[in-house]
PDB file of N, CA and C in Angstrom:
ATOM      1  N   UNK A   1       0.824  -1.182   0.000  1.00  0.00           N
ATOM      2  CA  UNK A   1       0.000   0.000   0.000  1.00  0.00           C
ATOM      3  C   UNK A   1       0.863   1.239   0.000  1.00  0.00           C
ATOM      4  N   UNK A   2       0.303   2.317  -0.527  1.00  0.00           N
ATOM      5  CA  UNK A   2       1.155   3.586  -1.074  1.00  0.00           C
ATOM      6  C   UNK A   2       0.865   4.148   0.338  1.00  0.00           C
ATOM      7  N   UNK A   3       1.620   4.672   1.576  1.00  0.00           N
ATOM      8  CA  UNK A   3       1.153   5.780   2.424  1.00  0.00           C
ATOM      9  C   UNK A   3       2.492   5.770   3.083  1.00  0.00           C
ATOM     10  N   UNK A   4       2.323   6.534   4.509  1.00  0.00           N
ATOM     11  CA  UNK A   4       3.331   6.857   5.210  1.00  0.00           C
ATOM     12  C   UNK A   4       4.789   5.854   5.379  1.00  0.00           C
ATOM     13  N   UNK A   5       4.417   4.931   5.137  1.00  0.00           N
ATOM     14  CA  UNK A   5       5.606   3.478   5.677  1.00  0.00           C
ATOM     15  C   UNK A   5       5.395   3.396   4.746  1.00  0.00           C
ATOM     16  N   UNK A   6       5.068   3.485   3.022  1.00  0.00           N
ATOM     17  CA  UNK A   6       5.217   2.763   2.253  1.00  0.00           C
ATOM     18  C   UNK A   6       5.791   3.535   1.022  1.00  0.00           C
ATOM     19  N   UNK A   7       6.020   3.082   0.352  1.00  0.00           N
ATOM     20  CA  UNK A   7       6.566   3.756  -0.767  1.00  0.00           C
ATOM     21  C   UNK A   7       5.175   3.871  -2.251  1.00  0.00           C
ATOM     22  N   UNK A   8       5.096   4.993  -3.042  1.00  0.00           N
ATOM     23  CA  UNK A   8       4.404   5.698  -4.020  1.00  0.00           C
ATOM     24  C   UNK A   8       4.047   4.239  -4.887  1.00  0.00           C
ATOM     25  N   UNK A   9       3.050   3.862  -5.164  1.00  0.00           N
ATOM     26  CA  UNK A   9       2.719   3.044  -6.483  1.00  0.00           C
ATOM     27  C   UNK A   9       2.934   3.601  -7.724  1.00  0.00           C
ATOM     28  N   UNK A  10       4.405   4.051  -7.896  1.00  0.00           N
ATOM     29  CA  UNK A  10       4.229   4.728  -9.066  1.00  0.00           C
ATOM     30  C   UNK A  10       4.615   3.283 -10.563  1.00  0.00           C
ATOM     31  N   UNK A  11       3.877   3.819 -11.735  1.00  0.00           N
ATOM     32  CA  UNK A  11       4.217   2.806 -12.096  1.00  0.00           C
ATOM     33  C   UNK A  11       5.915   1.700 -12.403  1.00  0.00           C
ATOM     34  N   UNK A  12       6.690   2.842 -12.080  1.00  0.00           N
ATOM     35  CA  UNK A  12       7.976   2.410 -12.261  1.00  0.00           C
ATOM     36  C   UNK A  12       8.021   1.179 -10.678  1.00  0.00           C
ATOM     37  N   UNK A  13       7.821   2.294  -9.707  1.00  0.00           N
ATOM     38  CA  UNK A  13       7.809   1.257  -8.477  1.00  0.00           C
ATOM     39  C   UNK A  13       7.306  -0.163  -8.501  1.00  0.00           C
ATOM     40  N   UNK A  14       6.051   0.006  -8.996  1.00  0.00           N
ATOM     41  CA  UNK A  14       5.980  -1.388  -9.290  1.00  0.00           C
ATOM     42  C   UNK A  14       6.145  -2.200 -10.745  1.00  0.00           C
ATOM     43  N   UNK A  15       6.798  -2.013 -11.595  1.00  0.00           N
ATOM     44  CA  UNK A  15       7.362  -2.816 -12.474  1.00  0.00           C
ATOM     45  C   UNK A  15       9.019  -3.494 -11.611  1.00  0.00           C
ATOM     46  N   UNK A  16       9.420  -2.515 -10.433  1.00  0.00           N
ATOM     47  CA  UNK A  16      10.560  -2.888 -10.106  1.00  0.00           C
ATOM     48  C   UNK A  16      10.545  -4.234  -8.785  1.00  0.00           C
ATOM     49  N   UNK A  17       9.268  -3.795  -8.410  1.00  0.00           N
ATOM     50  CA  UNK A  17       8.745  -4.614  -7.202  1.00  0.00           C
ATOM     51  C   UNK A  17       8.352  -6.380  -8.249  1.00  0.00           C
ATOM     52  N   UNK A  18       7.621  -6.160  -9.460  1.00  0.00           N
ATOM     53  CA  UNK A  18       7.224  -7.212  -9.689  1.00  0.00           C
ATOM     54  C   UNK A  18       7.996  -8.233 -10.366  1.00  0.00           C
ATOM     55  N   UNK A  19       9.116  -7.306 -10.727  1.00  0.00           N
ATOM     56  CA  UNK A  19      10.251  -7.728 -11.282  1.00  0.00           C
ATOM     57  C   UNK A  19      10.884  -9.119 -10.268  1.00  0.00           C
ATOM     58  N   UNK A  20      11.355  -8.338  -8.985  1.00  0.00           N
ATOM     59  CA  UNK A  20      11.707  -8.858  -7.646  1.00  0.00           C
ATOM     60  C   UNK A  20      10.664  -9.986  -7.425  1.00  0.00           C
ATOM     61  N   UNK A  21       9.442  -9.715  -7.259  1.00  0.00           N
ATOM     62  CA  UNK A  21       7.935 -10.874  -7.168  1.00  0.00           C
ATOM     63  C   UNK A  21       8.365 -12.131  -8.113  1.00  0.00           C
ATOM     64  N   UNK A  22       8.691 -11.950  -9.231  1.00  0.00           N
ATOM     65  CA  UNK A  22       8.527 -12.358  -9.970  1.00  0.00           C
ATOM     66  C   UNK A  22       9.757 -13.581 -10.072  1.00  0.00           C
ATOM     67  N   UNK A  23      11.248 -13.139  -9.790  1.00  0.00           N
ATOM     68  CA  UNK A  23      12.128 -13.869  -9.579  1.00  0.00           C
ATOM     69  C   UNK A  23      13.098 -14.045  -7.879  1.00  0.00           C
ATOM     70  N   UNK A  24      11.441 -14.176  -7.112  1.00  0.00           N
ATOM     71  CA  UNK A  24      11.680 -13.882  -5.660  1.00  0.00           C
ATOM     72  C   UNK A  24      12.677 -14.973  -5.126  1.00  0.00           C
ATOM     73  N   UNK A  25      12.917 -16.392  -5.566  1.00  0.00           N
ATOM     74  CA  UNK A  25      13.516 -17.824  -5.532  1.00  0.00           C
ATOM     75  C   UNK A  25      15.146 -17.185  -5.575  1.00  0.00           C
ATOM     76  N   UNK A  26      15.687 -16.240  -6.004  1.00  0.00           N
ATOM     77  CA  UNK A  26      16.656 -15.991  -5.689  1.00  0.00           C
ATOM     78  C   UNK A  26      17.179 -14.182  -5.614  1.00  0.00           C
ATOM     79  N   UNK A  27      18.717 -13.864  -5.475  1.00  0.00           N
ATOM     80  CA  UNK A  27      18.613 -12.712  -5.729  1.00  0.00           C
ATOM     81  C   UNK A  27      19.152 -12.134  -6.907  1.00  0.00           C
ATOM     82  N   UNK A  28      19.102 -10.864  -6.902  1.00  0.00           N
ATOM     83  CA  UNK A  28      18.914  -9.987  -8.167  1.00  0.00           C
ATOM     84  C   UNK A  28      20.230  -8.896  -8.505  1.00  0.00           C
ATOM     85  N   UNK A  29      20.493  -8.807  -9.240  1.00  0.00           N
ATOM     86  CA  UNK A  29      21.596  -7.695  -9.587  1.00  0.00           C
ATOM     87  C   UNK A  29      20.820  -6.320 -10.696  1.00  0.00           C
ATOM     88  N   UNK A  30      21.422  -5.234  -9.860  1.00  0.00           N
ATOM     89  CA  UNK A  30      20.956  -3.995 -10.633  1.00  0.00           C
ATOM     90  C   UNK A  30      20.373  -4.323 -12.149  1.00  0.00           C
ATOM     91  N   UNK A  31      21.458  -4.944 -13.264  1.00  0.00           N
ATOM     92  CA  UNK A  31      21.496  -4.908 -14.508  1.00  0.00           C
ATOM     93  C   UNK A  31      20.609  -6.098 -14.816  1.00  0.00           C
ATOM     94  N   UNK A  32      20.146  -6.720 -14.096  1.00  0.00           N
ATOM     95  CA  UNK A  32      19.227  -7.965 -14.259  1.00  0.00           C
ATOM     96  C   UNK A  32      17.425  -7.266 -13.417  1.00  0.00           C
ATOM     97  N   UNK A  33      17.452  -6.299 -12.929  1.00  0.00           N
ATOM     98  CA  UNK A  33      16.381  -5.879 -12.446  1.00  0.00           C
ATOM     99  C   UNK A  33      15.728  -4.620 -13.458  1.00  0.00           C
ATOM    100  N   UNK A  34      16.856  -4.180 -14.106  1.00  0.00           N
ATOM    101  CA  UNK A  34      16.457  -2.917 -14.957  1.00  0.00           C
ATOM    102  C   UNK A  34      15.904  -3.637 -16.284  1.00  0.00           C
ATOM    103  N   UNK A  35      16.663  -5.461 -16.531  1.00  0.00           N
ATOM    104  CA  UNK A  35      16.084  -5.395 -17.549  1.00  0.00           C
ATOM    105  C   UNK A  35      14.638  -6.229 -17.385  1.00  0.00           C
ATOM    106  N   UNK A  36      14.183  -7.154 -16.361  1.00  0.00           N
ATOM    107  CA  UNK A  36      13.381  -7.684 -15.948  1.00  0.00           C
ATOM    108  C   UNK A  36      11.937  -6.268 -16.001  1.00  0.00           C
ATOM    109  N   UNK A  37      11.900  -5.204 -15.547  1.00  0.00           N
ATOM    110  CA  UNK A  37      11.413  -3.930 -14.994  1.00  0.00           C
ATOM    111  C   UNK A  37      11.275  -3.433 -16.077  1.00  0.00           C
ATOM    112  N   UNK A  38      12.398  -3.588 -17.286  1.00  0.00           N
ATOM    113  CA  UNK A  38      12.224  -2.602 -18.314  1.00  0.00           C
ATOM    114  C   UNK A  38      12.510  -1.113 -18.067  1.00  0.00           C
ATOM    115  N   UNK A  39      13.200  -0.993 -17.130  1.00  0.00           N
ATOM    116  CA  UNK A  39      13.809   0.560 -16.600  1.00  0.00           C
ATOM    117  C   UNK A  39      15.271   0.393 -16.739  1.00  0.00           C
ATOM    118  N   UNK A  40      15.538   1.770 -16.657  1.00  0.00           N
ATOM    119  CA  UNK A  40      17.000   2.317 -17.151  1.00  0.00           C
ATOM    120  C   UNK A  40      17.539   1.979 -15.452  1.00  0.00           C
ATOM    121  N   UNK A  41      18.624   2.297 -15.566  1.00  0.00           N
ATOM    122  CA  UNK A  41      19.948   1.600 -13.845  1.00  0.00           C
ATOM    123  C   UNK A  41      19.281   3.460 -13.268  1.00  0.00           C
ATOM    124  N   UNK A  42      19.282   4.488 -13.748  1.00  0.00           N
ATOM    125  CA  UNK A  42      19.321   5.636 -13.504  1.00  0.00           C
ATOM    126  C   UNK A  42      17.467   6.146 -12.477  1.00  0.00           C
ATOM    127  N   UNK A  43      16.849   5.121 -13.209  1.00  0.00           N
ATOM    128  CA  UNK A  43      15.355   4.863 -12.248  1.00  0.00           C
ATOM    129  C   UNK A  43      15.244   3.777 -11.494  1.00  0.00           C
ATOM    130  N   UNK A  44      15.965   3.022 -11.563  1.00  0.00           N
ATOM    131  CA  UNK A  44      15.886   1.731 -10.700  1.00  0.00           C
ATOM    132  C   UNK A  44      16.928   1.489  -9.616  1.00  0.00           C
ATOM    133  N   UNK A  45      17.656   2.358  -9.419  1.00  0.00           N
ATOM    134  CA  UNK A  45      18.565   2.389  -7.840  1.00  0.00           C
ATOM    135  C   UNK A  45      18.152   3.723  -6.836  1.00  0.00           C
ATOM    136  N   UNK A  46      17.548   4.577  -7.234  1.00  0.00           N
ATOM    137  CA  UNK A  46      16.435   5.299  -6.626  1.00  0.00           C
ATOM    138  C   UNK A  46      15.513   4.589  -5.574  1.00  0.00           C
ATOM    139  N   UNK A  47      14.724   3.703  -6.112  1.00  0.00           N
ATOM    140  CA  UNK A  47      13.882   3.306  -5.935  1.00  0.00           C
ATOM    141  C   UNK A  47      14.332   2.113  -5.370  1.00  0.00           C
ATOM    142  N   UNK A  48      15.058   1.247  -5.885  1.00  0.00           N
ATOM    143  CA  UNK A  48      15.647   0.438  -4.372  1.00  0.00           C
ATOM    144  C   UNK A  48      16.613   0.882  -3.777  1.00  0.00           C
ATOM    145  N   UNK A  49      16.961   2.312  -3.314  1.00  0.00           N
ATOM    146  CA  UNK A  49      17.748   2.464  -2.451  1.00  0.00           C
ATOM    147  C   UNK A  49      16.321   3.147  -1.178  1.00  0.00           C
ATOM    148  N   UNK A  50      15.379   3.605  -2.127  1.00  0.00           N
ATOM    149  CA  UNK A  50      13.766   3.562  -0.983  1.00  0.00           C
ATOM    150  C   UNK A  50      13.393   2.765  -0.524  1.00  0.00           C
ATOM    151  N   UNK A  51      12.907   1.424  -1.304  1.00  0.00           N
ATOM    152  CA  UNK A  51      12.591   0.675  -0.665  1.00  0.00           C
ATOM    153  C   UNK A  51      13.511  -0.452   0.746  1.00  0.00           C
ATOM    154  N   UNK A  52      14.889  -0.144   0.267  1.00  0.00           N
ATOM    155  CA  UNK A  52      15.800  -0.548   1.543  1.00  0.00           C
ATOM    156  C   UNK A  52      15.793   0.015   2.545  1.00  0.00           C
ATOM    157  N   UNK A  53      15.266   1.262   2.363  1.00  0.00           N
ATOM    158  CA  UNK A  53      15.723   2.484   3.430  1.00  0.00           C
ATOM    159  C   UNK A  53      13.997   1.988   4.135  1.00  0.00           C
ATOM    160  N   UNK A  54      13.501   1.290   3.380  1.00  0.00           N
ATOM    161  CA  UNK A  54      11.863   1.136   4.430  1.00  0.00           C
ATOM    162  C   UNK A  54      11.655  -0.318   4.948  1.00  0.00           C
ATOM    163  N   UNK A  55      12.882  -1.206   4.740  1.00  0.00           N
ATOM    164  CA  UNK A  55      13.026  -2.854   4.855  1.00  0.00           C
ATOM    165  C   UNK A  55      12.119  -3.301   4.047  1.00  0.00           C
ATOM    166  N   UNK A  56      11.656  -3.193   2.825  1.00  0.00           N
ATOM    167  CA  UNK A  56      11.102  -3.637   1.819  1.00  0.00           C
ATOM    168  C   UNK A  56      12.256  -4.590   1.490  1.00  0.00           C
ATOM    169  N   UNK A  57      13.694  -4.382   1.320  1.00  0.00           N
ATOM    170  CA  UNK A  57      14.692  -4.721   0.682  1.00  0.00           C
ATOM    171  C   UNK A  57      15.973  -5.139   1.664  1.00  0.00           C
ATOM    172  N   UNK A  58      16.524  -6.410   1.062  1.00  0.00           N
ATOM    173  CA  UNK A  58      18.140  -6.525   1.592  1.00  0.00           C
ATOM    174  C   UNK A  58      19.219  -6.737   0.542  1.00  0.00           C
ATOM    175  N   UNK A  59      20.003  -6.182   0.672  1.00  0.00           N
ATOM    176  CA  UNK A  59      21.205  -6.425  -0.161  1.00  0.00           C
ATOM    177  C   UNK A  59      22.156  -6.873   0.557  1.00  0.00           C
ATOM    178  N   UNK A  60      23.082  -7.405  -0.636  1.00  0.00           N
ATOM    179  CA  UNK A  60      24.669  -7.391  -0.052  1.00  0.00           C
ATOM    180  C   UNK A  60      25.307  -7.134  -1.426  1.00  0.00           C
ATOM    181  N   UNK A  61      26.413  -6.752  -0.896  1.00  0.00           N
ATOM    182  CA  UNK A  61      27.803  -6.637  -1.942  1.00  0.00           C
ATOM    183  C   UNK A  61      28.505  -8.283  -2.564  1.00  0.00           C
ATOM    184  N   UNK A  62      28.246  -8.400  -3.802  1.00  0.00           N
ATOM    185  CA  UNK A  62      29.265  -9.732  -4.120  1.00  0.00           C
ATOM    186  C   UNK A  62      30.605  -9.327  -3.149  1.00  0.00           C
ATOM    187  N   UNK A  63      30.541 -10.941  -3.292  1.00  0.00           N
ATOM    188  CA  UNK A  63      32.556 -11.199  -2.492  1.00  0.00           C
ATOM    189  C   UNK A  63      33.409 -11.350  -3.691  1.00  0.00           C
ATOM    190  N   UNK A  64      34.378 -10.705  -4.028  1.00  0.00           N
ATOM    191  CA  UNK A  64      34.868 -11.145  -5.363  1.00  0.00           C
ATOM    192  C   UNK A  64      35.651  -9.987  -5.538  1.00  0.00           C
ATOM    193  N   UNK A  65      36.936 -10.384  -6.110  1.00  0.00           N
ATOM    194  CA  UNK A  65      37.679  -9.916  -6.306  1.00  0.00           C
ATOM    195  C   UNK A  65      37.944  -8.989  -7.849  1.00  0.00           C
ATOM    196  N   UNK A  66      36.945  -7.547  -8.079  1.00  0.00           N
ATOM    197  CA  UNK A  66      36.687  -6.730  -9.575  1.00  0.00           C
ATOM    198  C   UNK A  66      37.966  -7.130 -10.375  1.00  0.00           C
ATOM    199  N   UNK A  67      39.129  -6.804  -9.914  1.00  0.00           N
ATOM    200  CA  UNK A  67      40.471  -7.211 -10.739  1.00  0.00           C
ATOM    201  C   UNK A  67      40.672  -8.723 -11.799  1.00  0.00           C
ATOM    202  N   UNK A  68      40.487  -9.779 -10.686  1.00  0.00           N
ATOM    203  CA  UNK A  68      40.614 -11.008 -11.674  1.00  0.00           C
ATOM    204  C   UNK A  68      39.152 -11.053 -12.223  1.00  0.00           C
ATOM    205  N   UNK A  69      37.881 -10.763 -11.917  1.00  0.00           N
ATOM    206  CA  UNK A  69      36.675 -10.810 -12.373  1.00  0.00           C
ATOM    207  C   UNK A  69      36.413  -9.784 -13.598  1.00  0.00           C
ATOM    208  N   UNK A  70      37.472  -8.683 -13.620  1.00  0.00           N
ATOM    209  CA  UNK A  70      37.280  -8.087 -15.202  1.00  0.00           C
ATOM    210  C   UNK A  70      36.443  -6.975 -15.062  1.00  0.00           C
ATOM    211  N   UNK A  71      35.300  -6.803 -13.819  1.00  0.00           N
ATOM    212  CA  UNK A  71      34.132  -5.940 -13.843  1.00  0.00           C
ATOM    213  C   UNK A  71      33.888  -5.700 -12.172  1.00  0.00           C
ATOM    214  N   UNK A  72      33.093  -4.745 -12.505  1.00  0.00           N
ATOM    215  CA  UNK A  72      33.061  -3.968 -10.716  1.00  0.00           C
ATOM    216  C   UNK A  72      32.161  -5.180 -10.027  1.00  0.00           C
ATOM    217  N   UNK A  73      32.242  -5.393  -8.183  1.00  0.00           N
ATOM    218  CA  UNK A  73      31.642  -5.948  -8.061  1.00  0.00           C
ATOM    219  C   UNK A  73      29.877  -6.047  -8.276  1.00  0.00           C
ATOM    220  N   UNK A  74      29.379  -6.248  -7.750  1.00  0.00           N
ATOM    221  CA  UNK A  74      27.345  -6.115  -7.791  1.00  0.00           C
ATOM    222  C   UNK A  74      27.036  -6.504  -6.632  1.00  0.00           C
ATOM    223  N   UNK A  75      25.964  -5.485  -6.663  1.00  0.00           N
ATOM    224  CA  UNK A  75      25.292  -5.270  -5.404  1.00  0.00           C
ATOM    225  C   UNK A  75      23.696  -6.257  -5.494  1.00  0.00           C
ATOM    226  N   UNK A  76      23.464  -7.214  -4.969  1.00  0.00           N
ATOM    227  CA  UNK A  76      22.704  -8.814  -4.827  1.00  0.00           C
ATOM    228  C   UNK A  76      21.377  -7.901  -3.742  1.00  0.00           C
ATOM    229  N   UNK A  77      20.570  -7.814  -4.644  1.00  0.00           N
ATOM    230  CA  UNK A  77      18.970  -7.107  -4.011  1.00  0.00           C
ATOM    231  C   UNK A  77      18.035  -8.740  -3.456  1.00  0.00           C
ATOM    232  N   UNK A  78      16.888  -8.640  -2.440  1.00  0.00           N
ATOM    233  CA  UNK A  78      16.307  -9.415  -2.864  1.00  0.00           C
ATOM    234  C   UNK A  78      15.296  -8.943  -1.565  1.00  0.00           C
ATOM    235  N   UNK A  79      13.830  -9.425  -2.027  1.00  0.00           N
ATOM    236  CA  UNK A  79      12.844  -8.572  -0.796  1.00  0.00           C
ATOM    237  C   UNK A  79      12.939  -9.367   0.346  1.00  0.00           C
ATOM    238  N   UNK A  80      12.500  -8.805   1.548  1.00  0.00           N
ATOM    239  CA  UNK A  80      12.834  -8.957   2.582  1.00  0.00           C
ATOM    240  C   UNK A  80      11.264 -10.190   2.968  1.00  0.00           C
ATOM    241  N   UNK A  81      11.486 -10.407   4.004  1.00  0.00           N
ATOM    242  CA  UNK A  81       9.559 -10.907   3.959  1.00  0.00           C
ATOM    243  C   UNK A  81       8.641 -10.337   4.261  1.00  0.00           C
ATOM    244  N   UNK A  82       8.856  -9.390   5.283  1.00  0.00           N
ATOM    245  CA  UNK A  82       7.649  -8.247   5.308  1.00  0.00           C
ATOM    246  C   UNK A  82       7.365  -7.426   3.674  1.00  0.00           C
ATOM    247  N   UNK A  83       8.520  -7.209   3.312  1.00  0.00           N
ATOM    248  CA  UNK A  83       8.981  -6.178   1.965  1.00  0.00           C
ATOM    249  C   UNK A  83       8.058  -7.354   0.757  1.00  0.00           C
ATOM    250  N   UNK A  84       8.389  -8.742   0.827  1.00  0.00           N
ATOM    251  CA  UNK A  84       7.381  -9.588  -0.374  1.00  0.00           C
ATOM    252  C   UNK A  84       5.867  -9.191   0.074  1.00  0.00           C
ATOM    253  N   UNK A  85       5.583  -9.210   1.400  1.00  0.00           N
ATOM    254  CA  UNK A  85       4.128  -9.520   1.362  1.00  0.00           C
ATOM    255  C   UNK A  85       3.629  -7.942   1.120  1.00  0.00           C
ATOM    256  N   UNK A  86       4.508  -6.908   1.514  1.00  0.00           N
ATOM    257  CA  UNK A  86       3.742  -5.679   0.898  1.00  0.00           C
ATOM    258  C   UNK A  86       3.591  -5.044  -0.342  1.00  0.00           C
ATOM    259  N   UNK A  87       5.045  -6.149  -0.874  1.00  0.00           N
ATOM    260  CA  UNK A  87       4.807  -5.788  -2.546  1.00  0.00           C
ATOM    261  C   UNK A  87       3.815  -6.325  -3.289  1.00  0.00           C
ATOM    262  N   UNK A  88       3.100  -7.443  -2.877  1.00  0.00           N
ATOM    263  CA  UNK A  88       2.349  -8.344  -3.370  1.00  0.00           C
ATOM    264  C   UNK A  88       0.906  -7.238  -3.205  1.00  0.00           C
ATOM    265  N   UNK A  89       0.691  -6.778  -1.942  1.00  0.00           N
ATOM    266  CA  UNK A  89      -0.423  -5.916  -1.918  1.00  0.00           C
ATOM    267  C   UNK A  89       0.349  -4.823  -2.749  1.00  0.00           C
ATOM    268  N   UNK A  90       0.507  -3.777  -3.093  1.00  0.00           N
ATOM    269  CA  UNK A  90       1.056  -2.841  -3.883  1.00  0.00           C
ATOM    270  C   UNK A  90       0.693  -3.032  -4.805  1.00  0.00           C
ATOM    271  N   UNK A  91       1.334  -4.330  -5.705  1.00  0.00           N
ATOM    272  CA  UNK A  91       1.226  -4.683  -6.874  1.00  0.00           C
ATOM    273  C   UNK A  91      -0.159  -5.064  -7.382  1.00  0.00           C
ATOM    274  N   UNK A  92      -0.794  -6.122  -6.487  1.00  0.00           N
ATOM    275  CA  UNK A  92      -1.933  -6.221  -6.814  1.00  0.00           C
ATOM    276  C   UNK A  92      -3.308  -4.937  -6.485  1.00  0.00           C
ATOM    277  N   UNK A  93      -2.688  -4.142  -5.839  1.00  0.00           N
ATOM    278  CA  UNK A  93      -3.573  -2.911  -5.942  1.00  0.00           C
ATOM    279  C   UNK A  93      -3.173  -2.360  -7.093  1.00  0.00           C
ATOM    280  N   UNK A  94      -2.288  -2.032  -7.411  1.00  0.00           N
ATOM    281  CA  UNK A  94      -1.947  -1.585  -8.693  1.00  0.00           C
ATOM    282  C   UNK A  94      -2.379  -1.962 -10.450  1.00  0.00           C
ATOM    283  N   UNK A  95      -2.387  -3.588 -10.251  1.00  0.00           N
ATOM    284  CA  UNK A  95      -3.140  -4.084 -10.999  1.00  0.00           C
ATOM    285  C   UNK A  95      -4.551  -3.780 -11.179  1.00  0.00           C
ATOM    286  N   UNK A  96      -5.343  -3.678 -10.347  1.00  0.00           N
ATOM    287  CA  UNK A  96      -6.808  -3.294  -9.888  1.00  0.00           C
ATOM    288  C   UNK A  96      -6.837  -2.188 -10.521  1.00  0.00           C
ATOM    289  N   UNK A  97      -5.903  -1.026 -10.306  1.00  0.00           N
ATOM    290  CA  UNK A  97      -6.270   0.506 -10.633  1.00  0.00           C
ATOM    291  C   UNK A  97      -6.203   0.139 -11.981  1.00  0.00           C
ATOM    292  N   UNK A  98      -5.281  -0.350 -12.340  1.00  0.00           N
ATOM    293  CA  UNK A  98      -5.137  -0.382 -13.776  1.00  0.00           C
ATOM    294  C   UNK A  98      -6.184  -0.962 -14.540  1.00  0.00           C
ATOM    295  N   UNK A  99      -6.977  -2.322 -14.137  1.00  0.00           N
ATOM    296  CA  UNK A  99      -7.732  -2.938 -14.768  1.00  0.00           C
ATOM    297  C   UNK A  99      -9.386  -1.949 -14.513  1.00  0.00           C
ATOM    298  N   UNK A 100      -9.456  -1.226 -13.768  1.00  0.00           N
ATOM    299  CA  UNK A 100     -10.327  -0.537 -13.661  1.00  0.00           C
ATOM    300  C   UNK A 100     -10.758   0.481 -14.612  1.00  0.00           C
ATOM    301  N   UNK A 101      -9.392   1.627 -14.743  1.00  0.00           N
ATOM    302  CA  UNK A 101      -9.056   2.573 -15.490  1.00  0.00           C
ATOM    303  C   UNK A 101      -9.044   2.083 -17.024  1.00  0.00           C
ATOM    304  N   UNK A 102      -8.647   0.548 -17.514  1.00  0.00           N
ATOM    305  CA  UNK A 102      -8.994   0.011 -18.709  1.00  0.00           C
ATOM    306  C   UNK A 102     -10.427  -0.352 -19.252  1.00  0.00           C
ATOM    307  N   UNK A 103     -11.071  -0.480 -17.846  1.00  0.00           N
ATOM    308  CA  UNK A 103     -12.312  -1.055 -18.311  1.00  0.00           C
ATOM    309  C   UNK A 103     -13.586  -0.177 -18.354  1.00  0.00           C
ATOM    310  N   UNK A 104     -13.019   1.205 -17.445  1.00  0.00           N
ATOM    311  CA  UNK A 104     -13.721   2.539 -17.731  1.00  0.00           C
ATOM    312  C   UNK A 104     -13.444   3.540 -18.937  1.00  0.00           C
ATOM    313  N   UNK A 105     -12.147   3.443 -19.211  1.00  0.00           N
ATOM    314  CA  UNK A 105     -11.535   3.671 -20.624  1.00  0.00           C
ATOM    315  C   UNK A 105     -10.831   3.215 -21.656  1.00  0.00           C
ATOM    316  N   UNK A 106     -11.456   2.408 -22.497  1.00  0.00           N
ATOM    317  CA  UNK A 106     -10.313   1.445 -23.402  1.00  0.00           C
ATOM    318  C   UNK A 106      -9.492   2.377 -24.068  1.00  0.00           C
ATOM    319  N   UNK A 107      -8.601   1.811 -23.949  1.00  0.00           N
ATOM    320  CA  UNK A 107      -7.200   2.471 -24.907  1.00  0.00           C
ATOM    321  C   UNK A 107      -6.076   3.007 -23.890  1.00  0.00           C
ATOM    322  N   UNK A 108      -6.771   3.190 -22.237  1.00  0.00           N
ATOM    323  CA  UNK A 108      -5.494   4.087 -21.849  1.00  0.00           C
ATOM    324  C   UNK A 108      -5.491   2.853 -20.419  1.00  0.00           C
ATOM    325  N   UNK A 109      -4.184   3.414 -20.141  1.00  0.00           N
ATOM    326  CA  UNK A 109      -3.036   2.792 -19.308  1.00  0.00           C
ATOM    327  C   UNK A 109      -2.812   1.455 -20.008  1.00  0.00           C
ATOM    328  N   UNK A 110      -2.083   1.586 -21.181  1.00  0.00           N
ATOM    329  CA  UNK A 110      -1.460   0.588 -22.593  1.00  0.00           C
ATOM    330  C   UNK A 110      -2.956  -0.559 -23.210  1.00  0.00           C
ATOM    331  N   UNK A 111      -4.076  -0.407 -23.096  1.00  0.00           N
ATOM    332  CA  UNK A 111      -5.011  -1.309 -22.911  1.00  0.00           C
ATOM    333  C   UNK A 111      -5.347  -1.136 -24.917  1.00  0.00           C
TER     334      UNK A 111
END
């Protein structure tokens, strides 16, 4: 739910949340969430650096050494369990608005 403890249903928020929903069985790296989400790295670390900051989210830093690995390390997202069960409401409210707004107006919100 969008309010004080929670973060905005905006639609980016939740393409990033369902992204996470979606491949909840393990965790996630920035460049694997932007493309799951369909968002750029520049809207999608915003928004999970919010939802961490509200325990929606846990990360860690890979262990690994950037030098012999060729590339910087990555930062391993994945929802928390309070953070799944509120994305699940979010999302599926979100769905609702949307299927509503389609079925009161065909053609808009991509319908």
């Amino acid at each position: 739910m969008a309010n004080a403890v929670g973060p905005k249903g905006t639609p980016q928020t939740v393409a990033v949340l369902r992204a996470l929903l979606d491949n909840s069985s393990r965790e996630m790296y920035g460049t694997e969430i932007c493309a799951a989400a369909g968002l750029a790295s520049g809207t999608i670390h915003p928004i999970l650096a919010r939802l961490e900051g509200l325990g929606w989210l846990e990360s860690k830093w890979e262990d690994i050494n950037p030098q012999e690995r060729g590339r910087p390390r990555r930062r391993y997202y994945r929802l928390s369990s309070a953070g799944a069960e509120s994305a699940r409401v979010l999302v599926a409210n979100a769905e609702q608005r949307r299927a509503r707004i389609q079925a009161w107006k065909p053609g808009l919100a991509g319908g």
